[in-house]
N, C-alpha and C. Protein backbone atom coordinates (compact mmCIF):
# COMPACT_ATOMS: atom_id res chain seq x y z
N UNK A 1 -73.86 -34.79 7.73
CA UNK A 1 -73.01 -35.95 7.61
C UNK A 1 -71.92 -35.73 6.55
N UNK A 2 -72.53 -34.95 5.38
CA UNK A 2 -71.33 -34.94 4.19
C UNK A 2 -70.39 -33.61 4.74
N UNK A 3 -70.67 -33.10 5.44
CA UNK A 3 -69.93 -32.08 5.65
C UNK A 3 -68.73 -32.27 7.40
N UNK A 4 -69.49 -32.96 7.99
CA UNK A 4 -68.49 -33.74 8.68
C UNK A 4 -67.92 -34.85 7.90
N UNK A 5 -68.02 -35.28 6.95
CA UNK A 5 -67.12 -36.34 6.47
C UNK A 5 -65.87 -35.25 5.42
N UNK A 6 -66.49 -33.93 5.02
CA UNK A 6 -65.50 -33.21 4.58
C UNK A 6 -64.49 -32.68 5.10
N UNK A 7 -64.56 -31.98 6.60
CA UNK A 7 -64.20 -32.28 7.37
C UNK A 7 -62.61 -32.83 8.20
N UNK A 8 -63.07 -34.04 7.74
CA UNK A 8 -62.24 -35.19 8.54
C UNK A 8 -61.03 -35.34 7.55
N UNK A 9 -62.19 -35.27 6.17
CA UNK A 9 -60.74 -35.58 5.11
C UNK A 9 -59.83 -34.61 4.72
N UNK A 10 -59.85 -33.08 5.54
CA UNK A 10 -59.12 -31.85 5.11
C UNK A 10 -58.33 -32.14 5.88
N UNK A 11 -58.79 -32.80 7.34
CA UNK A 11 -58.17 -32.46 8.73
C UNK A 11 -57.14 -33.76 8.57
N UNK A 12 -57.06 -35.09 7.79
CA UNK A 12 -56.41 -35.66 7.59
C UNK A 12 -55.17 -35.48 6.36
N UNK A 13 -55.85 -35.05 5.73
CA UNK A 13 -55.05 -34.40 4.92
C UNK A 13 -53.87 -33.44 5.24
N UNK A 14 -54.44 -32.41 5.96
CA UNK A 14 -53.33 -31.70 6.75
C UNK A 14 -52.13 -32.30 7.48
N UNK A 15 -52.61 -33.16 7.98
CA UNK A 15 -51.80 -34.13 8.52
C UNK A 15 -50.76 -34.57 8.23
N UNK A 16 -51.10 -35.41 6.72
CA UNK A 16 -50.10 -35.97 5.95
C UNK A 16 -48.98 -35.07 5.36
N UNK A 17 -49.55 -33.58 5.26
CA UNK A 17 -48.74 -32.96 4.54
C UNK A 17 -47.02 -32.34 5.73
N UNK A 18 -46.15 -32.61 5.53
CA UNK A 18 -44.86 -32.01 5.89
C UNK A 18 -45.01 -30.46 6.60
N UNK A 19 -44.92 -30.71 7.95
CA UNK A 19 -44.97 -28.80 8.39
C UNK A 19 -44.03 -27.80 7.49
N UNK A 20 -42.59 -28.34 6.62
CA UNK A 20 -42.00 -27.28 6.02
C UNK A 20 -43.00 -27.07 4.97
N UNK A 21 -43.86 -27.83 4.57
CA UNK A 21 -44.35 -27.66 3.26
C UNK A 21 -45.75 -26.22 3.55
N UNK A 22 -46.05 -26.32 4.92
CA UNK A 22 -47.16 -25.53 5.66
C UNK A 22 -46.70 -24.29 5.80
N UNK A 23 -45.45 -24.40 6.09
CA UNK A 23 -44.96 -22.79 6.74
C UNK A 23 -43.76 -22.02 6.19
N UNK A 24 -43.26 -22.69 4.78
CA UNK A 24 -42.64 -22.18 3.95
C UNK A 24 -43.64 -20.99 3.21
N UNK A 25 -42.81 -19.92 3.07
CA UNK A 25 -44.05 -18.87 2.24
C UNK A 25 -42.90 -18.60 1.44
N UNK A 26 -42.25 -18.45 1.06
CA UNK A 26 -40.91 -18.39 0.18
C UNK A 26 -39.89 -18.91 0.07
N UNK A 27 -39.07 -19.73 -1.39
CA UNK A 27 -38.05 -19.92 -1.25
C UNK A 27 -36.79 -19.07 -0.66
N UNK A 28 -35.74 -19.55 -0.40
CA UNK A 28 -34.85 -18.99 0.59
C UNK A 28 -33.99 -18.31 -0.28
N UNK A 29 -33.11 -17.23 -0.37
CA UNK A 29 -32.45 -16.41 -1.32
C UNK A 29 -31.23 -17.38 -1.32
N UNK A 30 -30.73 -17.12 -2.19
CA UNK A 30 -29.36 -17.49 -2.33
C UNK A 30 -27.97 -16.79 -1.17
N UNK A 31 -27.08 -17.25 -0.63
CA UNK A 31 -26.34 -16.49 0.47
C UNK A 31 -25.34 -15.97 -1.57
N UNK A 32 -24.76 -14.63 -0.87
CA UNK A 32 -23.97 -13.94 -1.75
C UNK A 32 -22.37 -14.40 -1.75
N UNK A 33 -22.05 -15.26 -2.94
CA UNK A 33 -20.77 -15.43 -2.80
C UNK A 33 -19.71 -14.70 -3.05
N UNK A 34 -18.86 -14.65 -2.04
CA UNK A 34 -17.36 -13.56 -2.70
C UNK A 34 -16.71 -13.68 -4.01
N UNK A 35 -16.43 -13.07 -5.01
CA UNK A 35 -15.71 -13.41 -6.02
C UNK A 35 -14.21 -13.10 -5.72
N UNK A 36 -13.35 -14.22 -6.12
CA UNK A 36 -12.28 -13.40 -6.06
C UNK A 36 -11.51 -13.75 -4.69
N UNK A 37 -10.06 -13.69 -4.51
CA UNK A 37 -9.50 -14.02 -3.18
C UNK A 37 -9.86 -12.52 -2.51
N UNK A 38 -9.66 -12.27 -0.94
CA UNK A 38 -9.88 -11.44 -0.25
C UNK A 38 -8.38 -11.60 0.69
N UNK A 39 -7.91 -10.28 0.41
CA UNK A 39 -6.34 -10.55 1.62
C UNK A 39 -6.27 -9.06 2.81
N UNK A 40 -5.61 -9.58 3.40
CA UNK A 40 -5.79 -8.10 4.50
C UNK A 40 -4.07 -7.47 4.17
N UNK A 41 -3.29 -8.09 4.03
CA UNK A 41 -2.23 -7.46 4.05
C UNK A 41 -1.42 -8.11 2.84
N UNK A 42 -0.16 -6.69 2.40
CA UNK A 42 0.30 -7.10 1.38
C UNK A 42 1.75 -6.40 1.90
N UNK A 43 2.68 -6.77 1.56
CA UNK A 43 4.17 -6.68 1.69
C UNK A 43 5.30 -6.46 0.80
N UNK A 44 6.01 -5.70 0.40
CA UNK A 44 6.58 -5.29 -1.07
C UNK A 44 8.09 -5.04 -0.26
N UNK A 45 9.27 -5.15 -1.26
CA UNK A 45 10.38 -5.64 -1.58
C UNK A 45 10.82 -5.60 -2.55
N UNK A 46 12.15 -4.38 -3.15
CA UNK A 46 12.83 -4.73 -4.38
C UNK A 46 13.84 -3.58 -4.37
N UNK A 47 13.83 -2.98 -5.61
CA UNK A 47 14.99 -2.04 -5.96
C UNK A 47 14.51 -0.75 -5.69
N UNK A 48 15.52 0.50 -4.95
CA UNK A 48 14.88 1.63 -5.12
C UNK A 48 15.90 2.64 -5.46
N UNK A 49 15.22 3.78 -6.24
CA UNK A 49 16.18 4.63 -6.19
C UNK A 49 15.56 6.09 -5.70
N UNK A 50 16.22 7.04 -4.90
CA UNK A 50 16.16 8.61 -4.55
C UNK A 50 17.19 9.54 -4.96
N UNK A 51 16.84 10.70 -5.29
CA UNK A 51 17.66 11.97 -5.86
C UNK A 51 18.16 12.19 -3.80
N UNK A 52 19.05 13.09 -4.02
CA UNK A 52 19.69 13.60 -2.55
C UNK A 52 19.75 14.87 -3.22
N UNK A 53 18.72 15.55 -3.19
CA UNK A 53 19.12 17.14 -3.43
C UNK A 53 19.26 18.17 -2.26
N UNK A 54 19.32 17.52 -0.94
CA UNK A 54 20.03 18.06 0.02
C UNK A 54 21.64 18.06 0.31
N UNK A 55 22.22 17.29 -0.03
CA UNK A 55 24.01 17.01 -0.23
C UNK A 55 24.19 17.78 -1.59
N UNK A 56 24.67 19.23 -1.04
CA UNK A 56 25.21 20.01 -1.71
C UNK A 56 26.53 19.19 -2.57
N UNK A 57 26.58 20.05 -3.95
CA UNK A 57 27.55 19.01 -5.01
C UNK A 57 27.08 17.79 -5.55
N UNK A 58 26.46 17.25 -4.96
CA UNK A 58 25.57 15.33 -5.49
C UNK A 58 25.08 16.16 -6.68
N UNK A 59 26.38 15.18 -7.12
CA UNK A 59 25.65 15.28 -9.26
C UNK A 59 24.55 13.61 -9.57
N UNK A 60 24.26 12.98 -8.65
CA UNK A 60 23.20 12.21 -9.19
C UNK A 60 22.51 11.24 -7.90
N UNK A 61 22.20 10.50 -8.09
CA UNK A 61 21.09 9.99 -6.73
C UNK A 61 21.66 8.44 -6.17
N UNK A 62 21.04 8.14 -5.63
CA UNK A 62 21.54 6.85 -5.13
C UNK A 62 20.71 5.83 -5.18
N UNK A 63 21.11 4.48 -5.02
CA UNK A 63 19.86 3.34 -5.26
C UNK A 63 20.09 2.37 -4.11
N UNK A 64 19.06 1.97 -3.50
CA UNK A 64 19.25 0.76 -2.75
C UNK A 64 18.49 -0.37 -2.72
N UNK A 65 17.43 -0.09 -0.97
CA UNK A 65 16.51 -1.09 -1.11
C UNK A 65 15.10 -0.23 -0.47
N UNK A 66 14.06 -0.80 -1.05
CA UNK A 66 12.67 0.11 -0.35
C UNK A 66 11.56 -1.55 -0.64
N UNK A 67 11.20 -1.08 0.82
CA UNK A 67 10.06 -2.38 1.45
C UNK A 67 9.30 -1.46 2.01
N UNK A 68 7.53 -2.04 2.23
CA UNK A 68 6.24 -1.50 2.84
C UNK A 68 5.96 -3.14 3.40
N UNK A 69 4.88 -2.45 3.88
CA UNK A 69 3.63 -3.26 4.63
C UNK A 69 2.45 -2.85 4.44
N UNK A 70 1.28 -3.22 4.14
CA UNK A 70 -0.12 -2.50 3.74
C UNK A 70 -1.07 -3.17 4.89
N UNK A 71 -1.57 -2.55 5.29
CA UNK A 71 -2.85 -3.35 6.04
C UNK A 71 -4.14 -2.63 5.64
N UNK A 72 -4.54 -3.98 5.03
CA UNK A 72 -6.21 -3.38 3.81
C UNK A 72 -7.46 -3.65 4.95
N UNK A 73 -8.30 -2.55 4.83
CA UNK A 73 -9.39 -2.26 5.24
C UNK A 73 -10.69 -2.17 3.97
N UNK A 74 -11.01 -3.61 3.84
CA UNK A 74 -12.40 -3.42 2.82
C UNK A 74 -11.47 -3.23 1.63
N UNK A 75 -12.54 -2.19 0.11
CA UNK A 75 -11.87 -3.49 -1.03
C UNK A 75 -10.93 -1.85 -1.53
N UNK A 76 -11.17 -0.57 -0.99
CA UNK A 76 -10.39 0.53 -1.39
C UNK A 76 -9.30 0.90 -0.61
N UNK A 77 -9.07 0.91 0.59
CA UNK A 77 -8.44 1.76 1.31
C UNK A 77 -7.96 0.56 2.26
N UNK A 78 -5.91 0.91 2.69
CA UNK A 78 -5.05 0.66 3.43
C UNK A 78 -4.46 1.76 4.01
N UNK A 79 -3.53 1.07 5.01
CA UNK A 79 -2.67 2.25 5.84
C UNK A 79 -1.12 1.50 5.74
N UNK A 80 -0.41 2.56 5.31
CA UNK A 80 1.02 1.80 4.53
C UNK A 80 1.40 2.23 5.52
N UNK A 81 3.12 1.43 5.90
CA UNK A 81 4.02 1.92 6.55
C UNK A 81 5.48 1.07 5.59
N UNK A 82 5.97 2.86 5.20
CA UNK A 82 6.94 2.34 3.95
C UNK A 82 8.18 3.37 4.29
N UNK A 83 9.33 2.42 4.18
CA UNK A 83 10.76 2.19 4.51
C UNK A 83 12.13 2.19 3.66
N UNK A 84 12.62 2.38 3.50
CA UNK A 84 14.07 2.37 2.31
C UNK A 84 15.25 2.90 3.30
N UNK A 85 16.42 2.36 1.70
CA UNK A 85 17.72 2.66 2.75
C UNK A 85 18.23 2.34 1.14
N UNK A 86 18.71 3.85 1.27
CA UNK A 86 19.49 3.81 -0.23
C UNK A 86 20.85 4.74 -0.25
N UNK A 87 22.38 3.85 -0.24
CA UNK A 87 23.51 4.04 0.16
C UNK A 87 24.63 3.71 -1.50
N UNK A 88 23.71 3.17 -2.38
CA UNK A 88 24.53 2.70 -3.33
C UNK A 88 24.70 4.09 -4.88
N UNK A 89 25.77 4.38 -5.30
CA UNK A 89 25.91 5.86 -6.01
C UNK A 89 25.24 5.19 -7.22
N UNK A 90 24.77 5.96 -7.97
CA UNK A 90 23.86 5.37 -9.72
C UNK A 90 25.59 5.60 -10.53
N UNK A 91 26.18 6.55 -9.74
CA UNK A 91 27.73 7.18 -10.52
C UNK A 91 28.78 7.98 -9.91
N UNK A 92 29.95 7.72 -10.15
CA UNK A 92 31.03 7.94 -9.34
C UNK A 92 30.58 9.70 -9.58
N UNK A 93 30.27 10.78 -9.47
CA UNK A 93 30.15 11.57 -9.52
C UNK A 93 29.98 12.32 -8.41
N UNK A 94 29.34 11.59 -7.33
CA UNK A 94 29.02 12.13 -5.82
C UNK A 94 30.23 11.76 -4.83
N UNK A 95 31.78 11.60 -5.26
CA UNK A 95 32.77 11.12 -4.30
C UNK A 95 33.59 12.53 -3.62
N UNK A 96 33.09 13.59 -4.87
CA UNK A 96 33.33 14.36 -3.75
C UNK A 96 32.86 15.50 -2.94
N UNK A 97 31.83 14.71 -2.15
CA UNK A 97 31.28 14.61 -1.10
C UNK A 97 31.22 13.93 -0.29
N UNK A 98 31.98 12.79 -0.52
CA UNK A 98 32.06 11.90 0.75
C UNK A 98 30.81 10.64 0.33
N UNK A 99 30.43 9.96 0.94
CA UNK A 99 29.29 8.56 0.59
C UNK A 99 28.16 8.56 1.19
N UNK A 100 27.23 9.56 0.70
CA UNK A 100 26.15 9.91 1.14
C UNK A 100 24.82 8.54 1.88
N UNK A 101 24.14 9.11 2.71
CA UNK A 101 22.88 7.71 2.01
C UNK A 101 22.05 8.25 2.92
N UNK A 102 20.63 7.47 2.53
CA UNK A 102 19.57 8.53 2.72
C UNK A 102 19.00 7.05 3.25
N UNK A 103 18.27 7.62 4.69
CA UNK A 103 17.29 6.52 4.91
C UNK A 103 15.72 7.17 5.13
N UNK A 104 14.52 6.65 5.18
CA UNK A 104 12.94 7.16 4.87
C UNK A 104 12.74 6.19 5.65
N UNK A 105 11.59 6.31 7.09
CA UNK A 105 10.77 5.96 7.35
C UNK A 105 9.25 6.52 7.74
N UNK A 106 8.84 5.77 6.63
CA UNK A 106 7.40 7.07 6.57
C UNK A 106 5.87 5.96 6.62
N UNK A 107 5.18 6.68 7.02
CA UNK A 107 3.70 6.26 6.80
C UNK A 107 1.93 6.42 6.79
N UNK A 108 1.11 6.58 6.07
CA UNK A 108 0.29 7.34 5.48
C UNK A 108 -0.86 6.40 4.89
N UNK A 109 -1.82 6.86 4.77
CA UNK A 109 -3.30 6.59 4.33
C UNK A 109 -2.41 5.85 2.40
N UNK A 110 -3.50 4.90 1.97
CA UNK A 110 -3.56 3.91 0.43
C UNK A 110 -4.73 3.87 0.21
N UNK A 111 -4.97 4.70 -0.85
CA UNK A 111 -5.83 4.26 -1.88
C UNK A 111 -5.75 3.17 -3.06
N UNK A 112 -6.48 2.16 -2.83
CA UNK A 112 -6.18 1.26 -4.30
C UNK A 112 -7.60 0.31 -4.85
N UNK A 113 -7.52 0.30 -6.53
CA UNK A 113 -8.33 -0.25 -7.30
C UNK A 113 -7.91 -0.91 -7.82
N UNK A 114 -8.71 -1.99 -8.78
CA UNK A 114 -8.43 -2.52 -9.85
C UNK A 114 -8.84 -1.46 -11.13
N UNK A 115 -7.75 -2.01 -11.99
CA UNK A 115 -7.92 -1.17 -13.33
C UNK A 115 -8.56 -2.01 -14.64
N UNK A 116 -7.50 -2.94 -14.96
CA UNK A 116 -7.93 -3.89 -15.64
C UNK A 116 -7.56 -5.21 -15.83
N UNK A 117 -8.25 -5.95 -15.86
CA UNK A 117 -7.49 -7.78 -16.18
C UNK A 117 -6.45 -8.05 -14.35
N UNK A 118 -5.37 -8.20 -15.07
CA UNK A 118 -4.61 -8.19 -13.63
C UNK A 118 -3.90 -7.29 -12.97
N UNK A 119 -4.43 -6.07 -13.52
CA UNK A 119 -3.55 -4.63 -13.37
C UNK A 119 -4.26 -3.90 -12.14
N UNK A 120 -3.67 -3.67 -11.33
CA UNK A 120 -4.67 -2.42 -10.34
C UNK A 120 -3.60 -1.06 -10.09
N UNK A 121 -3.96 -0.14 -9.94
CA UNK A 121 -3.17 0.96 -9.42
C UNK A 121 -3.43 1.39 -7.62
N UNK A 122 -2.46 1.98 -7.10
CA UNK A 122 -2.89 2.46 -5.93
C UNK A 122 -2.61 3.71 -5.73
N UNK A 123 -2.45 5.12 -4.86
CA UNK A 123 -2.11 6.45 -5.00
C UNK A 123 -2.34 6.30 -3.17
N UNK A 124 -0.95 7.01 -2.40
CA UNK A 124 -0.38 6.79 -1.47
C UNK A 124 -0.11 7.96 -0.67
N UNK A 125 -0.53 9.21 0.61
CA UNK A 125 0.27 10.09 1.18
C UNK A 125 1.07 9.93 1.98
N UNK A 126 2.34 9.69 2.26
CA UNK A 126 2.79 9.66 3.72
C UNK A 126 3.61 10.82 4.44
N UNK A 127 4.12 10.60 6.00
CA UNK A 127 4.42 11.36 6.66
C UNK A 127 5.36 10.62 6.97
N UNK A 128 6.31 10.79 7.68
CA UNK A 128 7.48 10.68 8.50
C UNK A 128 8.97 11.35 8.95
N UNK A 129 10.21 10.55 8.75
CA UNK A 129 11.10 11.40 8.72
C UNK A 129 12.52 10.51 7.73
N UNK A 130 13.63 11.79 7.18
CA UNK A 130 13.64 10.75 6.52
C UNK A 130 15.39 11.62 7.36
N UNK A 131 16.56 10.79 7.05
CA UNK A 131 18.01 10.93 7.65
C UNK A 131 18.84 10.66 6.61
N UNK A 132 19.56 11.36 6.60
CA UNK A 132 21.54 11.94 5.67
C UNK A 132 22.07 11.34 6.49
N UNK A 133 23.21 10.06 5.97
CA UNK A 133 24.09 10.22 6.45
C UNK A 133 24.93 10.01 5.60
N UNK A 134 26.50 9.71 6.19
CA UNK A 134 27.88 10.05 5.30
C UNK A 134 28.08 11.09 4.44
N UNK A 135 27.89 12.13 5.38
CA UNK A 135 28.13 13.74 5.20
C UNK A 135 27.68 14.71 6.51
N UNK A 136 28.51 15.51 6.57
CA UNK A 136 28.33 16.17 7.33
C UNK A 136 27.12 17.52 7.48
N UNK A 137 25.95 17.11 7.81
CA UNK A 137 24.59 17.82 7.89
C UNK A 137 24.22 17.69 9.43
N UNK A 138 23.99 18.88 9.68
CA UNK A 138 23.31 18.79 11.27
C UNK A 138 22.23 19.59 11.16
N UNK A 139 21.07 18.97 11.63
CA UNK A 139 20.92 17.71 12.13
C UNK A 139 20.97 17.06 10.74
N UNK A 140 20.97 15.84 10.73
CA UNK A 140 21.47 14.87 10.33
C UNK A 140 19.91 13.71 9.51
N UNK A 141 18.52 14.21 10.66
CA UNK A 141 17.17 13.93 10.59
C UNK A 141 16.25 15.11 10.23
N UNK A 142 15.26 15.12 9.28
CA UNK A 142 14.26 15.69 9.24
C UNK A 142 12.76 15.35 8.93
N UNK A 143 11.75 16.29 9.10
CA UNK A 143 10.39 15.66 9.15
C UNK A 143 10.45 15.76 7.55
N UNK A 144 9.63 14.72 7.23
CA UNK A 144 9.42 13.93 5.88
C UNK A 144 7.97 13.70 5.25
N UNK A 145 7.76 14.21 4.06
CA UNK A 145 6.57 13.44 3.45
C UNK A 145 6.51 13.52 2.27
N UNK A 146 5.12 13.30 1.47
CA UNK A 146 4.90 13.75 0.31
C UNK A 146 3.51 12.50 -0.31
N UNK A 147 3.85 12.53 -1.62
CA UNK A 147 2.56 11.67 -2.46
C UNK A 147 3.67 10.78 -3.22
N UNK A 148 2.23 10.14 -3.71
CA UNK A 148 2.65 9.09 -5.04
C UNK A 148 1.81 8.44 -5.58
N UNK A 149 2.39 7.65 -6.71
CA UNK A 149 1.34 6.40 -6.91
C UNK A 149 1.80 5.58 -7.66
N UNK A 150 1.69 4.22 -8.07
CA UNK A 150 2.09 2.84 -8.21
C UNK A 150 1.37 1.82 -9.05
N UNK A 151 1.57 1.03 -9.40
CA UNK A 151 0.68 -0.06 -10.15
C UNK A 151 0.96 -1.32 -10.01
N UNK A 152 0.55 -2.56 -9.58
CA UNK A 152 0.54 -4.03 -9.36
C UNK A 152 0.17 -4.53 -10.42
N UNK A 153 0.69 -5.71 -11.37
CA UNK A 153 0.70 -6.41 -12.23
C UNK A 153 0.20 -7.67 -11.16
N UNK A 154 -0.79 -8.73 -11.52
CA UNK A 154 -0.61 -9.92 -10.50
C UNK A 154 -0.59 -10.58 -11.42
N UNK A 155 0.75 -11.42 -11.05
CA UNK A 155 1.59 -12.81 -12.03
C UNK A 155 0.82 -13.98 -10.98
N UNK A 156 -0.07 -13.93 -10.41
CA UNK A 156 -0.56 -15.11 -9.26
C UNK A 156 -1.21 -14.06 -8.54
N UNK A 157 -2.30 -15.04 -7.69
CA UNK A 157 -3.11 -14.31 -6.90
C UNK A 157 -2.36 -13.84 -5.93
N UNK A 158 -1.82 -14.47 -5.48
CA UNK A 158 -1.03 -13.71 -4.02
C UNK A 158 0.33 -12.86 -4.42
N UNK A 159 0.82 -12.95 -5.55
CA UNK A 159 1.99 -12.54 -5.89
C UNK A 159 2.09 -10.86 -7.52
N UNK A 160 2.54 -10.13 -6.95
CA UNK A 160 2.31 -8.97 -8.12
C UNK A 160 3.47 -8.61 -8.23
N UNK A 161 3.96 -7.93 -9.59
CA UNK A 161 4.98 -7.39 -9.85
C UNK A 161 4.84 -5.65 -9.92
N UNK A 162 5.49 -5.02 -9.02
CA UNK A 162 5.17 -3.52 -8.51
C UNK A 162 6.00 -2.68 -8.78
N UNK A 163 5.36 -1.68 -9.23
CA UNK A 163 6.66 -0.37 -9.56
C UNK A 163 5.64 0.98 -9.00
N UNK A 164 6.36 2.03 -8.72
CA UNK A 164 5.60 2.76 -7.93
C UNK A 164 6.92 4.16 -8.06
N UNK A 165 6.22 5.53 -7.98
CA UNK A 165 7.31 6.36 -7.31
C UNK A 165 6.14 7.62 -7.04
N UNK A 166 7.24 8.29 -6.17
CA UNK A 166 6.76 9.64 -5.32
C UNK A 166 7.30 10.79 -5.28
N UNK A 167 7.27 11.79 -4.45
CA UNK A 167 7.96 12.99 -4.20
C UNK A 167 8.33 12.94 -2.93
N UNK A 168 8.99 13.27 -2.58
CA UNK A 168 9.21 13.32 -0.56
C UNK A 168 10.03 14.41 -0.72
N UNK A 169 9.42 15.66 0.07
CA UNK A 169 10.19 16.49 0.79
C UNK A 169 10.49 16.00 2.16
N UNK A 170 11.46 17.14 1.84
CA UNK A 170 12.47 16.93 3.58
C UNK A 170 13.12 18.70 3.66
N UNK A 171 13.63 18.49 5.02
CA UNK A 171 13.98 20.17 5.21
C UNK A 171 15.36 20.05 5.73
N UNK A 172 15.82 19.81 5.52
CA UNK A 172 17.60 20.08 5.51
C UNK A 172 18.12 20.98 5.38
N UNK A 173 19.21 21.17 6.64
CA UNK A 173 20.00 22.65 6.45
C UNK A 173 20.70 23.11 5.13
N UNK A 174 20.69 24.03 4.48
CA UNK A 174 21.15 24.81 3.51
C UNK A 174 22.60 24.42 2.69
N UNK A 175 23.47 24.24 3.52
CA UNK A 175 24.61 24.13 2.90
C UNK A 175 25.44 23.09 4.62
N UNK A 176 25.83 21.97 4.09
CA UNK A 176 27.01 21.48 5.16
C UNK A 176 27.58 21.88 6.21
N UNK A 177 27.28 21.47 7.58
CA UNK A 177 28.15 22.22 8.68
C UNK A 177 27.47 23.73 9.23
N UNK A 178 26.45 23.59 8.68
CA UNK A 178 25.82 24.45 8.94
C UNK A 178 24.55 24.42 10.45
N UNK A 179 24.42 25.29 11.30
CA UNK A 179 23.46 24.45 12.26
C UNK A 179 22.36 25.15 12.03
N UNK A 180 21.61 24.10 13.16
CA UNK A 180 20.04 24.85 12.81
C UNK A 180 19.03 24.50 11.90
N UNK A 181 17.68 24.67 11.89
CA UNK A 181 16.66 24.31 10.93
C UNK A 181 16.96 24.91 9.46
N UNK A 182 16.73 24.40 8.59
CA UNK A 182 16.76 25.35 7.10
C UNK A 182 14.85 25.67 6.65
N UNK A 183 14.89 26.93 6.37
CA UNK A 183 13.63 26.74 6.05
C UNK A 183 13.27 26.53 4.38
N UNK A 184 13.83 25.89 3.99
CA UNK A 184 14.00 25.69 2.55
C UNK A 184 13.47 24.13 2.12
N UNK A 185 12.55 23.97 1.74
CA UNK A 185 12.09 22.38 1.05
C UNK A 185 12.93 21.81 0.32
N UNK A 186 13.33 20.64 0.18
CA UNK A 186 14.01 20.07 -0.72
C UNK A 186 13.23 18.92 -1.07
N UNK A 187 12.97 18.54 -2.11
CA UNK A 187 12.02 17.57 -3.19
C UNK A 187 12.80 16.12 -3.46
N UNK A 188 12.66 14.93 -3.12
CA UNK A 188 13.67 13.84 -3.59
C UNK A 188 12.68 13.44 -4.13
N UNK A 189 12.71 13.44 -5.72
CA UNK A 189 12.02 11.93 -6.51
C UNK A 189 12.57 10.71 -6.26
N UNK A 190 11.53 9.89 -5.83
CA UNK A 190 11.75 8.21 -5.36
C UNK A 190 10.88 7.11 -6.45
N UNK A 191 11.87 6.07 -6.30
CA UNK A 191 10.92 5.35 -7.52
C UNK A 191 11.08 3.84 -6.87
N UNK A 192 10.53 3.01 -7.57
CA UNK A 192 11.25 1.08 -6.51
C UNK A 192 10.04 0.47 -7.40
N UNK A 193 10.72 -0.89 -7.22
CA UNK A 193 10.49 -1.69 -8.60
C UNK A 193 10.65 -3.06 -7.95
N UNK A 194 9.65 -3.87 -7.53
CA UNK A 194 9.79 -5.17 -7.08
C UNK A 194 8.71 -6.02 -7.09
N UNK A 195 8.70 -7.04 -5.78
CA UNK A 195 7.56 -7.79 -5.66
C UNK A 195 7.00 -7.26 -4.83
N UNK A 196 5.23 -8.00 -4.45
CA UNK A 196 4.42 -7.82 -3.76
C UNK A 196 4.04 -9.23 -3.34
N UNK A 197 3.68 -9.58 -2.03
CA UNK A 197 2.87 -10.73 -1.79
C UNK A 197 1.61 -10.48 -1.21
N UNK A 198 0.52 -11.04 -1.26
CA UNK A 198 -0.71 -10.53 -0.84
C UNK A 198 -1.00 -11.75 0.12
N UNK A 199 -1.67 -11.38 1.86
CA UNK A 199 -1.86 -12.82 2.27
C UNK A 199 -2.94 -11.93 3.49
């Protein structure tokens, strides 16, 4: 009798109690929150300048404009596709040669980190081709590349202040008016100095 009356009062007991309270065997982890905004693409815009050490006589370089596009993959690595068009003289020194200008469209694997506080750096290879004109070079286009690397200041989350420069060879014929491939490298240091938006 006492043991059927024990029984009854477990089996009621059970009862009363809440099934989560039965079949919980552990509290639930916490889900992992992101720190920090997360953007896929970033876009840059400002001042640039390149040496023209293919325009035989050019006693100094030219400055214009140089813009990218980044498309970020995860929190290290993008794939740039980066652009300029630089027609403006740094000094009357290159007039006689005529009004050179150099355009770059190139694009290549991004590496980038944070460094510190609001500072990150990135380091950049690209490929493409880059074109002379206002002078007489034939051809006029050649295949293009080289390295670099850069640093983002962020004045705002979405917004950084960027300076960056590289090397880009190019293969340009030898001397003016000349035809045919040159097999000779020529080196343009490139530099550009602007904004970034991150979105």
């Amino acid at each position: 009798m006492k043991r059927t009356l024990l029984l009854m009062t477990l089996a009621a007991g059970s009862a009363l109690l809440p099934r989560t309270a039965l079949s919980q065997i552990a509290p639930e982890k916490p889900h992992l929150r992101q720190v920090g905004p997360s953007y896929n693409y970033t876009v840059f815009a400002g001042w640039g300048y390149t040496s023209i050490n293919q325009v035989n006589q050019s006693r100094s370089g030219l400055q214009g404009i140089s813009a990218s596009i980044t498309r970020d993959w995860g929190k290290y690595f993008g794939l740039t596709f980066d652009g300029g068009h630089y027609a403006w003289q740094t000094t009357a020194s290159n007039a006689a040669v005529g009004k050179p200008s150099v355009d770059y469209y190139l694009g290549g694997p991004e590496l980038h980190a944070g460094l510190y506080g609001p500072t990150s750096v990135f380091v950049h290879a690209l490929l493409g081709i880059a074109h002379t004109g206002g002078v007489n070079i034939s051809p006029s286009a050649s295949p293009a590349g080289g390295i670099g690397m850069g640093m983002d200041y962020h004045i705002k989350p979405r917004v950084s202040l960027r300076l960056y420069g590289d090397d880009i060879f190019s293969d340009f014929t030898v001397v003016p008016y000349q035809q045919g491939d040159s097999p000779h490298i020529r080196w343009n240091a490139r530099a550009a100095l602007g904004v970034a938006y991150h979105f």
